[in-house]
C-alpha atoms as a PDB file:
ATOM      1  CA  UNK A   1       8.379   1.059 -24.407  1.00  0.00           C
ATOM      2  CA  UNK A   2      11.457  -0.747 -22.394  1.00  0.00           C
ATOM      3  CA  UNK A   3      10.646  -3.977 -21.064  1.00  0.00           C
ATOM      4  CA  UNK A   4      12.406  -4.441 -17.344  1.00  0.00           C
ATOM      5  CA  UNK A   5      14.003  -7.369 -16.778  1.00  0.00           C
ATOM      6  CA  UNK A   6      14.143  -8.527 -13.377  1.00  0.00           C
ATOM      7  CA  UNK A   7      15.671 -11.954 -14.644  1.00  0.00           C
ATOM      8  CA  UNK A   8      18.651 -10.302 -16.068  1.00  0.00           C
ATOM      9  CA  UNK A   9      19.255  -7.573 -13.534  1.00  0.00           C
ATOM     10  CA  UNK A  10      18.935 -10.130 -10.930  1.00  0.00           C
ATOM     11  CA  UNK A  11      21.287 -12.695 -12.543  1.00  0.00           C
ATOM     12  CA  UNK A  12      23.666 -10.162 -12.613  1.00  0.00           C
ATOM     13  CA  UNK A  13      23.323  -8.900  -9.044  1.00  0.00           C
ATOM     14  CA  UNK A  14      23.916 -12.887  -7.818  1.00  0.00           C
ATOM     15  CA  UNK A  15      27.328 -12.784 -10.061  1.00  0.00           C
ATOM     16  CA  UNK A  16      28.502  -9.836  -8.066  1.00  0.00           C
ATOM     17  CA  UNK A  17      27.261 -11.383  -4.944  1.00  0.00           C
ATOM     18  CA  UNK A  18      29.581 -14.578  -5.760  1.00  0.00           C
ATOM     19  CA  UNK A  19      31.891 -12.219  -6.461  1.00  0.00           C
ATOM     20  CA  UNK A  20      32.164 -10.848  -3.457  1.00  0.00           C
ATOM     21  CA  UNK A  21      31.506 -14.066  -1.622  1.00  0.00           C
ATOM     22  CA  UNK A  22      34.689 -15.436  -3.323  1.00  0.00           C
ATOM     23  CA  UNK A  23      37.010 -12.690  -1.873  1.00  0.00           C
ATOM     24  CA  UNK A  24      35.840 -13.069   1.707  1.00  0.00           C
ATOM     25  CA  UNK A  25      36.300 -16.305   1.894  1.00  0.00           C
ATOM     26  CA  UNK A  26      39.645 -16.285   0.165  1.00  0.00           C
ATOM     27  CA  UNK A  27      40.856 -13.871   2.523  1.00  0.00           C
ATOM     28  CA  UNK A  28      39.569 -16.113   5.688  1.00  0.00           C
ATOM     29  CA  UNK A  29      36.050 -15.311   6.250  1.00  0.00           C
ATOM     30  CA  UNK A  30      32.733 -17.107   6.814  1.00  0.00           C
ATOM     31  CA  UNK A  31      30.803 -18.318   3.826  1.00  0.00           C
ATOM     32  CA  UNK A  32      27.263 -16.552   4.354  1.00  0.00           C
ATOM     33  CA  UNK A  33      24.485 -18.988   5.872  1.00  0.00           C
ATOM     34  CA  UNK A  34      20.944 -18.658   5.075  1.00  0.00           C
ATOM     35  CA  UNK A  35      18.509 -20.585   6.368  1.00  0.00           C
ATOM     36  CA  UNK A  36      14.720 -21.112   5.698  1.00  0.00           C
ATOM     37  CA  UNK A  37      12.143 -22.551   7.431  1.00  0.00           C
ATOM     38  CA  UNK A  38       8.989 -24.433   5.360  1.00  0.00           C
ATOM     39  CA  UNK A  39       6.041 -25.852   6.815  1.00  0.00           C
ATOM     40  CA  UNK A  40       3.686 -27.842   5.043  1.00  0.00           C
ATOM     41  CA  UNK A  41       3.289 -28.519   1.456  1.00  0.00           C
ATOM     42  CA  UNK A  42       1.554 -24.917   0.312  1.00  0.00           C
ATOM     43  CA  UNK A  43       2.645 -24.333  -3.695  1.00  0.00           C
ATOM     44  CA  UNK A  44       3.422 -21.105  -4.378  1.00  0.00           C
ATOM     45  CA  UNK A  45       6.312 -21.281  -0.536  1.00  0.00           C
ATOM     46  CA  UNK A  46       7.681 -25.168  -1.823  1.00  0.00           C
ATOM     47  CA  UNK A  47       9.118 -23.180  -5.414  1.00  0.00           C
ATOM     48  CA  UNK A  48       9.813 -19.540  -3.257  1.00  0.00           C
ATOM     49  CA  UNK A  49      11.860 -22.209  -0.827  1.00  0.00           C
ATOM     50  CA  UNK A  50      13.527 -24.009  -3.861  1.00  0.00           C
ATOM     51  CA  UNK A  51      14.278 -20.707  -5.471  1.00  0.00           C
ATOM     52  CA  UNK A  52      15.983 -19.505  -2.753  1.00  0.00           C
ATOM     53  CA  UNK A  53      18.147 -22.170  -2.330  1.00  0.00           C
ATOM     54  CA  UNK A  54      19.151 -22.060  -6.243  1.00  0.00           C
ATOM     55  CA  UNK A  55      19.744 -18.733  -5.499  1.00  0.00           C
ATOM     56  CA  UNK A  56      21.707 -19.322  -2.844  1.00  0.00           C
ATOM     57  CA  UNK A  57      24.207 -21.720  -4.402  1.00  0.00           C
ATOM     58  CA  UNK A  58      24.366 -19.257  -7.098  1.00  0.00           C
ATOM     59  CA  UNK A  59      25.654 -17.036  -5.114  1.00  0.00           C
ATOM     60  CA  UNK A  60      28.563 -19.301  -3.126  1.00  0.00           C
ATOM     61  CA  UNK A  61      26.334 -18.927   0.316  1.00  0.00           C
ATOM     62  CA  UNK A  62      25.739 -22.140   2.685  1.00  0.00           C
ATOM     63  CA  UNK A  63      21.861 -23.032   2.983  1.00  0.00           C
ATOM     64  CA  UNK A  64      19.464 -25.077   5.281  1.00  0.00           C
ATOM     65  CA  UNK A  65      16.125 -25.451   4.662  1.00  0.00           C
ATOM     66  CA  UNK A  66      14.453 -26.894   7.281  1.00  0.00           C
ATOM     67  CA  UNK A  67      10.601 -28.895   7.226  1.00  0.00           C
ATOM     68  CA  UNK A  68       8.152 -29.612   9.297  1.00  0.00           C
ATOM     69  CA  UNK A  69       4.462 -30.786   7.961  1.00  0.00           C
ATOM     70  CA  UNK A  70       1.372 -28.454   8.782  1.00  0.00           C
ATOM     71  CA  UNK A  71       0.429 -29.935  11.863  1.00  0.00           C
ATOM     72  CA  UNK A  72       3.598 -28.786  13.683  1.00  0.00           C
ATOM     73  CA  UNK A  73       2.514 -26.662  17.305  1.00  0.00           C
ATOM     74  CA  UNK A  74       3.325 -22.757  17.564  1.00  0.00           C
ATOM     75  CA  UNK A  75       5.352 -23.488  20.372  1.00  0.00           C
ATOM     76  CA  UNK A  76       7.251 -26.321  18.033  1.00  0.00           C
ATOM     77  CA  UNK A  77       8.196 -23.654  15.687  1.00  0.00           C
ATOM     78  CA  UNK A  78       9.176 -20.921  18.243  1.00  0.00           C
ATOM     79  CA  UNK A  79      11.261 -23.365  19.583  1.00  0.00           C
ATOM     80  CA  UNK A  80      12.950 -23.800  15.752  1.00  0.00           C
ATOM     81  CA  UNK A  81      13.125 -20.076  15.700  1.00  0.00           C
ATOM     82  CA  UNK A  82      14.767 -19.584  18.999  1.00  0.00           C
ATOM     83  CA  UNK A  83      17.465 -22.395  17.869  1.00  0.00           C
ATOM     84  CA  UNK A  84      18.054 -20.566  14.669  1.00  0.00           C
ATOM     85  CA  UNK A  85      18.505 -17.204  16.367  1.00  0.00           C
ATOM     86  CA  UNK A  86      21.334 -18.791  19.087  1.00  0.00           C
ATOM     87  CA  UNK A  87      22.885 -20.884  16.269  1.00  0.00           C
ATOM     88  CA  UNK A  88      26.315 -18.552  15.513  1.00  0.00           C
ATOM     89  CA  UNK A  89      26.795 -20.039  12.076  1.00  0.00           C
ATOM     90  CA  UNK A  90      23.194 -19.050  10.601  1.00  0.00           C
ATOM     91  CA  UNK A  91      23.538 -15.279   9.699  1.00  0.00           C
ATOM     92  CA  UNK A  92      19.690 -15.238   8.498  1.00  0.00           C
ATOM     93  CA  UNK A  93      17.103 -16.877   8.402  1.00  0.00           C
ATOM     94  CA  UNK A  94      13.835 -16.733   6.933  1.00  0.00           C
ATOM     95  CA  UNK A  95      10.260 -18.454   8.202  1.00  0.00           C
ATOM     96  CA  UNK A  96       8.106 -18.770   4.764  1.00  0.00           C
ATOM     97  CA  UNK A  97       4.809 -17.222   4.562  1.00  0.00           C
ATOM     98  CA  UNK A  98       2.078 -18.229   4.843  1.00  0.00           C
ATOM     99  CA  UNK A  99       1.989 -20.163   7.732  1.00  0.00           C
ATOM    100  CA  UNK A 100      -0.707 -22.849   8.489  1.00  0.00           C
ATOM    101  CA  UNK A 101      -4.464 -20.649  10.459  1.00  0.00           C
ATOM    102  CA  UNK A 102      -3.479 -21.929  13.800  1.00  0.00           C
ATOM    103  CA  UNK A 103      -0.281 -20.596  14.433  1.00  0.00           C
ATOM    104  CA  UNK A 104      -0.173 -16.591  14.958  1.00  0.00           C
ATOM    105  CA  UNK A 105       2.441 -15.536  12.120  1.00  0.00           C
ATOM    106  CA  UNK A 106       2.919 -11.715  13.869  1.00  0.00           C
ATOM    107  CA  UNK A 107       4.581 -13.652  17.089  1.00  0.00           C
ATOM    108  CA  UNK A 108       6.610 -15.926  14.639  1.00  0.00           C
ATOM    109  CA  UNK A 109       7.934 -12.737  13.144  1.00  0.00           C
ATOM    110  CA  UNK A 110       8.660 -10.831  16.460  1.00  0.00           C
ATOM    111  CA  UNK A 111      10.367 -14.164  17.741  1.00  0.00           C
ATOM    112  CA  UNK A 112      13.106 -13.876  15.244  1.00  0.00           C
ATOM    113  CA  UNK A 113      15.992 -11.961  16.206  1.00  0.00           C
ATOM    114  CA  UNK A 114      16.141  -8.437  14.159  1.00  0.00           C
ATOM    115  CA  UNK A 115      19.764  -9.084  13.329  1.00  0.00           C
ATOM    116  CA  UNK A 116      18.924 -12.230  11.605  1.00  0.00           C
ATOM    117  CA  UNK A 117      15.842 -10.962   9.913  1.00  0.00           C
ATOM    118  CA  UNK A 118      16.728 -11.097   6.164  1.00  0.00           C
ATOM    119  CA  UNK A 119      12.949 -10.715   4.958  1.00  0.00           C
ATOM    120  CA  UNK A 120      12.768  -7.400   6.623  1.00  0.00           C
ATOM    121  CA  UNK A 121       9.502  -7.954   8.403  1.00  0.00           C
ATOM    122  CA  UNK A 122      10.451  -7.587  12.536  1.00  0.00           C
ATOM    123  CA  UNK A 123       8.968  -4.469  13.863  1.00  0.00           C
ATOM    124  CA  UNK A 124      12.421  -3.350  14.628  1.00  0.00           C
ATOM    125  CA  UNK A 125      13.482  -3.553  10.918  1.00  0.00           C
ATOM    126  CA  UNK A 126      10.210  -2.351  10.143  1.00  0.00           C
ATOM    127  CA  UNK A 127      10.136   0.737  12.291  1.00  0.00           C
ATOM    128  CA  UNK A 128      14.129   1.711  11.444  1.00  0.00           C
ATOM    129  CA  UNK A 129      13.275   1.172   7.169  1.00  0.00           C
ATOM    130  CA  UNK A 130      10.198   3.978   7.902  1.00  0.00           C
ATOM    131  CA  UNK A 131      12.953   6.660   9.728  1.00  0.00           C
ATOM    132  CA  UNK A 132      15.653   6.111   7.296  1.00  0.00           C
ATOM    133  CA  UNK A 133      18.184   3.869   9.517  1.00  0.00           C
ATOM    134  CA  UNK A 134      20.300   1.243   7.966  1.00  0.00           C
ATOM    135  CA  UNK A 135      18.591  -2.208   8.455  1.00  0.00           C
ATOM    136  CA  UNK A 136      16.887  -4.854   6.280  1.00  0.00           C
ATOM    137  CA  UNK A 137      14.653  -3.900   3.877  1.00  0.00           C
ATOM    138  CA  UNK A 138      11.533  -5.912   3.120  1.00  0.00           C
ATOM    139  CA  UNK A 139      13.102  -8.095  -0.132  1.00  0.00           C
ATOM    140  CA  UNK A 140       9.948  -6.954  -3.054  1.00  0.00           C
ATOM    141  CA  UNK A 141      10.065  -3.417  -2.262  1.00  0.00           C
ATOM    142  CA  UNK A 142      13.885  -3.918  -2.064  1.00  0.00           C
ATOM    143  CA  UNK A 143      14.186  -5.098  -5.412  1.00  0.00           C
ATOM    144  CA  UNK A 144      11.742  -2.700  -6.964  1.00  0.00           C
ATOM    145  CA  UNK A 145      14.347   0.373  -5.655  1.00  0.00           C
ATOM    146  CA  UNK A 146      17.248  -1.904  -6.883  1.00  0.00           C
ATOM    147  CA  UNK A 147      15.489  -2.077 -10.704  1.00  0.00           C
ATOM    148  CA  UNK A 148      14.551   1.523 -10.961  1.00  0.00           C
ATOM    149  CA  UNK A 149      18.054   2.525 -10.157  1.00  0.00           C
ATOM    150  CA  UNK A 150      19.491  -0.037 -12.435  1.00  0.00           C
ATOM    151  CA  UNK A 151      17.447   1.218 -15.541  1.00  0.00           C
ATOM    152  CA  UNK A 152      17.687   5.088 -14.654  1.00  0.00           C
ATOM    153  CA  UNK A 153      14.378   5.591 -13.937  1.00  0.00           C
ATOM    154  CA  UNK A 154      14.000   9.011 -12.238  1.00  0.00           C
ATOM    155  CA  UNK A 155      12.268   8.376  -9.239  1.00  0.00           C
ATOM    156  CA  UNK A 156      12.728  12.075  -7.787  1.00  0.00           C
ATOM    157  CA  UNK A 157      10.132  14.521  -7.491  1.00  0.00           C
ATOM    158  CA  UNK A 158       7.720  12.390  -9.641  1.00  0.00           C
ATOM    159  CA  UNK A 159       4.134  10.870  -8.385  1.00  0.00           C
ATOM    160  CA  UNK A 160       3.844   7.838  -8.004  1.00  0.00           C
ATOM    161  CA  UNK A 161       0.783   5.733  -7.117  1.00  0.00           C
ATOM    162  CA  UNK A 162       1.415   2.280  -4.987  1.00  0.00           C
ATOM    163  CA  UNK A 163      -2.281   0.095  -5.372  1.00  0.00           C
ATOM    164  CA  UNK A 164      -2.590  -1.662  -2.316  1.00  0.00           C
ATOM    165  CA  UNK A 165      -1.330  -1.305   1.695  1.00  0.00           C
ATOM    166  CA  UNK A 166      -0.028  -4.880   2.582  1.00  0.00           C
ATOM    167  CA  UNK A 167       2.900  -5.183   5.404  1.00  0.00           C
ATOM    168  CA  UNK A 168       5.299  -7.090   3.290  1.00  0.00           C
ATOM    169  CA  UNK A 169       5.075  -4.543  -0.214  1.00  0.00           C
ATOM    170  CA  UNK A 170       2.348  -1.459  -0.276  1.00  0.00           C
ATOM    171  CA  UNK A 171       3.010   0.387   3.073  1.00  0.00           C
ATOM    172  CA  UNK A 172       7.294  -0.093   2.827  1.00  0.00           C
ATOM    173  CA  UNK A 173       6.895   0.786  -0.926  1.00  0.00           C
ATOM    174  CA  UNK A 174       5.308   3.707  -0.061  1.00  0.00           C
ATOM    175  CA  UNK A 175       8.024   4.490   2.485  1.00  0.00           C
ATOM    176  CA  UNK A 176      10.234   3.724   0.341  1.00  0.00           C
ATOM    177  CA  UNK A 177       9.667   5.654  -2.408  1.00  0.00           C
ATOM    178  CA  UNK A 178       8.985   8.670  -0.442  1.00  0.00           C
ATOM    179  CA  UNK A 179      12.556   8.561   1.418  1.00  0.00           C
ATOM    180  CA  UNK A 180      15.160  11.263   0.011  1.00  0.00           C
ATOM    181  CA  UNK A 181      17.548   7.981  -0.575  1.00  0.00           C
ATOM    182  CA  UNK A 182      15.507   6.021  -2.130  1.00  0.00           C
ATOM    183  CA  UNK A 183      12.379   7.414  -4.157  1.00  0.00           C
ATOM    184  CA  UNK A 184      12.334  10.638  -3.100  1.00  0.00           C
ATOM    185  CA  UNK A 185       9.010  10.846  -5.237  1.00  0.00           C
ATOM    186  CA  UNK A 186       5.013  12.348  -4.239  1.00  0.00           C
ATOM    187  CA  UNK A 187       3.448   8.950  -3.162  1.00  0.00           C
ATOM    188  CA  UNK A 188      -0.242   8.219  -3.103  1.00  0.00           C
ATOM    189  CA  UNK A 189      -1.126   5.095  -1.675  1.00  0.00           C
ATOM    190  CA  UNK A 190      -4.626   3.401  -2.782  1.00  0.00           C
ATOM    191  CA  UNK A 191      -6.304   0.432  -1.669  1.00  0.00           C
ATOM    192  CA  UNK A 192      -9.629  -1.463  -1.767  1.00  0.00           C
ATOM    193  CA  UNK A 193     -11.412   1.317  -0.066  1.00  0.00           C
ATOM    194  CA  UNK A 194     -10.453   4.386  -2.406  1.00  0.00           C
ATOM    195  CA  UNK A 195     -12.262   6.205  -4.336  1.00  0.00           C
ATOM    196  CA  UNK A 196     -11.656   7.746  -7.663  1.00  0.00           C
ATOM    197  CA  UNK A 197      -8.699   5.217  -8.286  1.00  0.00           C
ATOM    198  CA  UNK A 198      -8.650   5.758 -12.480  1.00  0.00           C
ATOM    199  CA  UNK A 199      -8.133   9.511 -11.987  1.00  0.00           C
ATOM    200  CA  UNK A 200      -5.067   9.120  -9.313  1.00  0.00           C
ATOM    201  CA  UNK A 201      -3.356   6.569 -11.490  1.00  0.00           C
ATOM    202  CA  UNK A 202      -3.778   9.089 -14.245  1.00  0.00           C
ATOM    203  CA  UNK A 203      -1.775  11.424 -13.149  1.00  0.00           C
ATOM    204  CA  UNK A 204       1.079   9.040 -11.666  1.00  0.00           C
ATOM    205  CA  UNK A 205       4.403   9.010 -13.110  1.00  0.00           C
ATOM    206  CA  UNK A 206       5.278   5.746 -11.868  1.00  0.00           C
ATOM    207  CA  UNK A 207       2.398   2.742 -11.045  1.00  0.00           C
ATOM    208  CA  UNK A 208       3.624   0.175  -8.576  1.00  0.00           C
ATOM    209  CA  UNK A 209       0.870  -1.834  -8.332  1.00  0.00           C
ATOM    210  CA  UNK A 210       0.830  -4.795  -5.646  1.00  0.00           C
ATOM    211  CA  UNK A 211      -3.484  -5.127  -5.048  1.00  0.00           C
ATOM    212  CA  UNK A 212      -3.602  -9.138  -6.357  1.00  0.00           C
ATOM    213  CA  UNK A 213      -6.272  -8.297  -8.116  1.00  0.00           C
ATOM    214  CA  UNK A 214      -4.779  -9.750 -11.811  1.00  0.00           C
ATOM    215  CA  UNK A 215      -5.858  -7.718 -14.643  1.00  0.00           C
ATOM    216  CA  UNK A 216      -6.823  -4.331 -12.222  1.00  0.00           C
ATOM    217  CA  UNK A 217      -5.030  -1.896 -14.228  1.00  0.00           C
ATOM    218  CA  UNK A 218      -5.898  -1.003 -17.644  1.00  0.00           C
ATOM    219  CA  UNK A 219      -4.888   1.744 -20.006  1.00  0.00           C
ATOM    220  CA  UNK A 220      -7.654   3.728 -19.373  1.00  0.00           C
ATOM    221  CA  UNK A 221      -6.209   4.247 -16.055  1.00  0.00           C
ATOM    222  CA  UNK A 222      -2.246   4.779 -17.734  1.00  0.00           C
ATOM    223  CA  UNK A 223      -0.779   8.108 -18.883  1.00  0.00           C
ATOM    224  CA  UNK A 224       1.403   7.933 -21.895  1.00  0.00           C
ATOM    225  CA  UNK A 225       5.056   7.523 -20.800  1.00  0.00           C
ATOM    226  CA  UNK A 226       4.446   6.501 -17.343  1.00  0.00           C
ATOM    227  CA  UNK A 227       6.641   3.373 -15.738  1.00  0.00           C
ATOM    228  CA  UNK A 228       4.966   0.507 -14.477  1.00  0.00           C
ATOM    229  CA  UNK A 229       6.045  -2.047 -12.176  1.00  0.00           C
ATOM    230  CA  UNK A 230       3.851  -4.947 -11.692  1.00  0.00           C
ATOM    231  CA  UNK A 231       3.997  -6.801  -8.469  1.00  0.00           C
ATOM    232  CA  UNK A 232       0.669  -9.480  -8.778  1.00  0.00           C
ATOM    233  CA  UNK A 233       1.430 -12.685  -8.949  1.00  0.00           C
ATOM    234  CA  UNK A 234      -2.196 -14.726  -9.424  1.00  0.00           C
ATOM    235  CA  UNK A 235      -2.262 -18.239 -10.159  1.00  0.00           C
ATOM    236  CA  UNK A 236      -5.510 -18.108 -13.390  1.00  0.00           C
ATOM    237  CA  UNK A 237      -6.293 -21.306 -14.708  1.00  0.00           C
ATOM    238  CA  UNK A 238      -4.635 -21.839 -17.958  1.00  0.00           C
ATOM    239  CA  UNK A 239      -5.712 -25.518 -19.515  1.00  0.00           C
ATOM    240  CA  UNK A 240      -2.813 -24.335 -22.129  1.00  0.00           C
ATOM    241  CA  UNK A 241      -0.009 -24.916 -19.891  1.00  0.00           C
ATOM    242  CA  UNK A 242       1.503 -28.094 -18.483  1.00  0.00           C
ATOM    243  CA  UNK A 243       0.907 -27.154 -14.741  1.00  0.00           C
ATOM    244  CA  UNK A 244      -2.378 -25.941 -15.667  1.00  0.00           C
ATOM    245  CA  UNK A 245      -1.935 -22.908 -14.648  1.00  0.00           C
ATOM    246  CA  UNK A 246      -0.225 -19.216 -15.455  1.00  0.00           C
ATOM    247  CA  UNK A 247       0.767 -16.514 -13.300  1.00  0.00           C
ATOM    248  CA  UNK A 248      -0.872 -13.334 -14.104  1.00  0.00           C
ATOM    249  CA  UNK A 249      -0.022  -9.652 -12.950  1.00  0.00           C
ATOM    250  CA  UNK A 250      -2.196  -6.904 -11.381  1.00  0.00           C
ATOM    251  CA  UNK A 251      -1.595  -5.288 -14.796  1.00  0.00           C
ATOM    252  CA  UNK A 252      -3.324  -6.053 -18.226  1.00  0.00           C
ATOM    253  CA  UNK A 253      -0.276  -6.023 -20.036  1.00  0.00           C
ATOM    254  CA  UNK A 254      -0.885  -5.898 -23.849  1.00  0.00           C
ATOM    255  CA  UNK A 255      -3.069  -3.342 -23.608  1.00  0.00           C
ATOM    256  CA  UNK A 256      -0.805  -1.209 -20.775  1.00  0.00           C
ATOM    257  CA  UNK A 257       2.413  -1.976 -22.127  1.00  0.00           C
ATOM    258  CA  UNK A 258       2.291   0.230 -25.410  1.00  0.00           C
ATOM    259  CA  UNK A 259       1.386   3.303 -23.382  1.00  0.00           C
ATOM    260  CA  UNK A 260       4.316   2.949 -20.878  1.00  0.00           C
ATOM    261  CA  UNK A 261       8.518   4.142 -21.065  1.00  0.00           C
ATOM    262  CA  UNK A 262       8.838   1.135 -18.982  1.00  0.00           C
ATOM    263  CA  UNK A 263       7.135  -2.161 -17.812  1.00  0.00           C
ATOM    264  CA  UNK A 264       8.014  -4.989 -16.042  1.00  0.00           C
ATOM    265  CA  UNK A 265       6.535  -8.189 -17.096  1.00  0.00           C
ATOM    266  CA  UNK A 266       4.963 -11.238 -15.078  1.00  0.00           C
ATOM    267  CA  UNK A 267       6.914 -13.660 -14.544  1.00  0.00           C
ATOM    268  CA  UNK A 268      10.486 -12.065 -15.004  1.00  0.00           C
ATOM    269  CA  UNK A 269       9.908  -8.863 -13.784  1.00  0.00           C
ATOM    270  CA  UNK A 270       9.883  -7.781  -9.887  1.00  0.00           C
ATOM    271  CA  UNK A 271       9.951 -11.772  -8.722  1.00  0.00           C
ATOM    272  CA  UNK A 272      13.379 -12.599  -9.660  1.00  0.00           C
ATOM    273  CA  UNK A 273      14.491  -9.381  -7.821  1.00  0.00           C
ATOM    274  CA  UNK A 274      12.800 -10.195  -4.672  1.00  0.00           C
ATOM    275  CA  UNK A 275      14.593 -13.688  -4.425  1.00  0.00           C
ATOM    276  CA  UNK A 276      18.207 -11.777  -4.987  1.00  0.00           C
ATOM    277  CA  UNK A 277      16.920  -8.636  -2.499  1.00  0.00           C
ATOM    278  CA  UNK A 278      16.935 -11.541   0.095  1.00  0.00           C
ATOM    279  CA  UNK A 279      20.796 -12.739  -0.875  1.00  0.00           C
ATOM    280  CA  UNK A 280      21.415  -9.003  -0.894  1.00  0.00           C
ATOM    281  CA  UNK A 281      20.366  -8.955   2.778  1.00  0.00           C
ATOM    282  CA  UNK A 282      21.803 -12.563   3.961  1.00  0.00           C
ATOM    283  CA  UNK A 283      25.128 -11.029   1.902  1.00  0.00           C
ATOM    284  CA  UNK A 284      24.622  -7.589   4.652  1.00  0.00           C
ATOM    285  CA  UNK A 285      23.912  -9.897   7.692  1.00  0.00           C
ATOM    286  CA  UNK A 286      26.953 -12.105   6.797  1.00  0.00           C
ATOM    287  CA  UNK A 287      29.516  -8.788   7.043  1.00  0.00           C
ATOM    288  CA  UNK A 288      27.416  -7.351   9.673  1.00  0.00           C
ATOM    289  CA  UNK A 289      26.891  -4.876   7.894  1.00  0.00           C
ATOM    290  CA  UNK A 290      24.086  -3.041   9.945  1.00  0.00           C
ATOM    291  CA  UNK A 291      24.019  -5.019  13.082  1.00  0.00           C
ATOM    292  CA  UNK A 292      26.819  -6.212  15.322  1.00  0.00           C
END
């Protein structure tokens, strides 16, 4: 069993990123500018935001991160968004999700201009990922690509099971992994409502499972050599830890882990890669690179 680590792979990725950074601007170009919007004071967005913005000095771009508390209006924040997407010196931008219940999130993502959509979730980005087109690519499913072509992990022909149908991961995982560039794989998608769950993960190849349900998969439902990427992240209470807390993965992983020929772990695994997916894409929106 190989353990993948997103950490690593994702520390290295931001070097290369800097890297690169460093010669465009040596040669006369514009530093990369990412922004990202935060509203209220939710948890889980406040250390996504700060992540980001670690991330981003990592890898030599500018950053903004701009506030506003939970009462702000829809039309308040569309009004931010249309700023950000007229502003020539932000080349993305991000709006952090979730958003407070009384301001539609779907219009908040169709506001923001495709070319400056680093998180990969306007329908135009969206709808060009599904056909093949170059674009931005949702940053999770992004980084789950990046680490199974980092490690080797042949991805074509195989089956491969993705638990759960969300927007941001399940249905561009899917697409993903079925798409001669990418997966190229057999992919069987399975969600709340299927039925004989156990006997489809049995046969996968590859498990990418992204349900939130921590704990879901157990051996009984692994065969022996298969590669598993876990993409839950659950806050369970955890009176052991300083913050109270641990995160814990839709996978139970001491009893998985010895069946697998590789594993990603939670935390270290797929959320490290996510956060460097979305330089990756700030990086391709700074060069134009698929939009000009």
């Amino acid at each position: 069993m190989q353990l993948i680590d997103g950490k690593a792979t994702a520390a290295k990725i931001k070097e290369e990123i800097a890297e690169e950074v460093k010669t465009i601007v040596d040669a006369g170009g514009k530093r990369p500018h990412l922004a990202a919007v935060l509203v209220g004071h939710d948890g889980g967005s406040e250390t996504y935001v700060k992540n980001k913005v670690l991330a981003c000095e990592a890898c030599g771009f500018k950053s903004t991160l701009i506030r506003f508390e939970d009462n702000i209006t829809e039309a308040e924040l569309l009004e931010c968004v249309n700023k950000l997407n007229n502003d020539d010196d932000v080349d993305g931008f991000i709006v952090q999700l979730p958003l407070p219940k009384h301001i539609n999130e779907q219009k908040i993502i169709e506001a923001i201009d495709y070319r400056k959509d680093v998180d990969g979730f306007h329908p135009i980005n969206v709808g060009r990922m599904a056909i093949g087109l170059p674009c931005f690519i949702s940053a999770t499913p992004l980084g789950i690509i990046t680490l199974l072509k980092r490690y080797g992990i042949e991805t074509s022909g195989k089956k491969c099971v993705v638990l759960g149908r969300s927007n941001i991961v399940g249905k561009p995982m899917a697409q993903l992994m079925m798409q001669k560039q990418y997966g190229d794989a057999t992919v069987t998608v399975c969600h709340s409502r299927s039925q004989n769950i156990k006997e489809e993960c049995r046969q996968a190849d590859i498990i990418i499972a992204a349900i939130g349900r921590p704990d879901f998969v157990t051996a009984d439902m692994v065969k022996e050599g298969a590669v598993i990427v876990d993409v839950g992240t659950t806050r369970v209470p955890d009176a052991s830890r300083k913050s109270g807390f641990r995160l814990n993965g839709d996978v139970k992983f001491d009893e998985v882990a010895p069946r697998c020929s590789f594993i990603t772990p939670v935390p270290g695994g797929v959320g490290p890669m996510t956060i460097c997916s979305l330089m990756k894409n700030t990086l391709a929106a700074g060069k134009k690179e698929y939009y000009k």
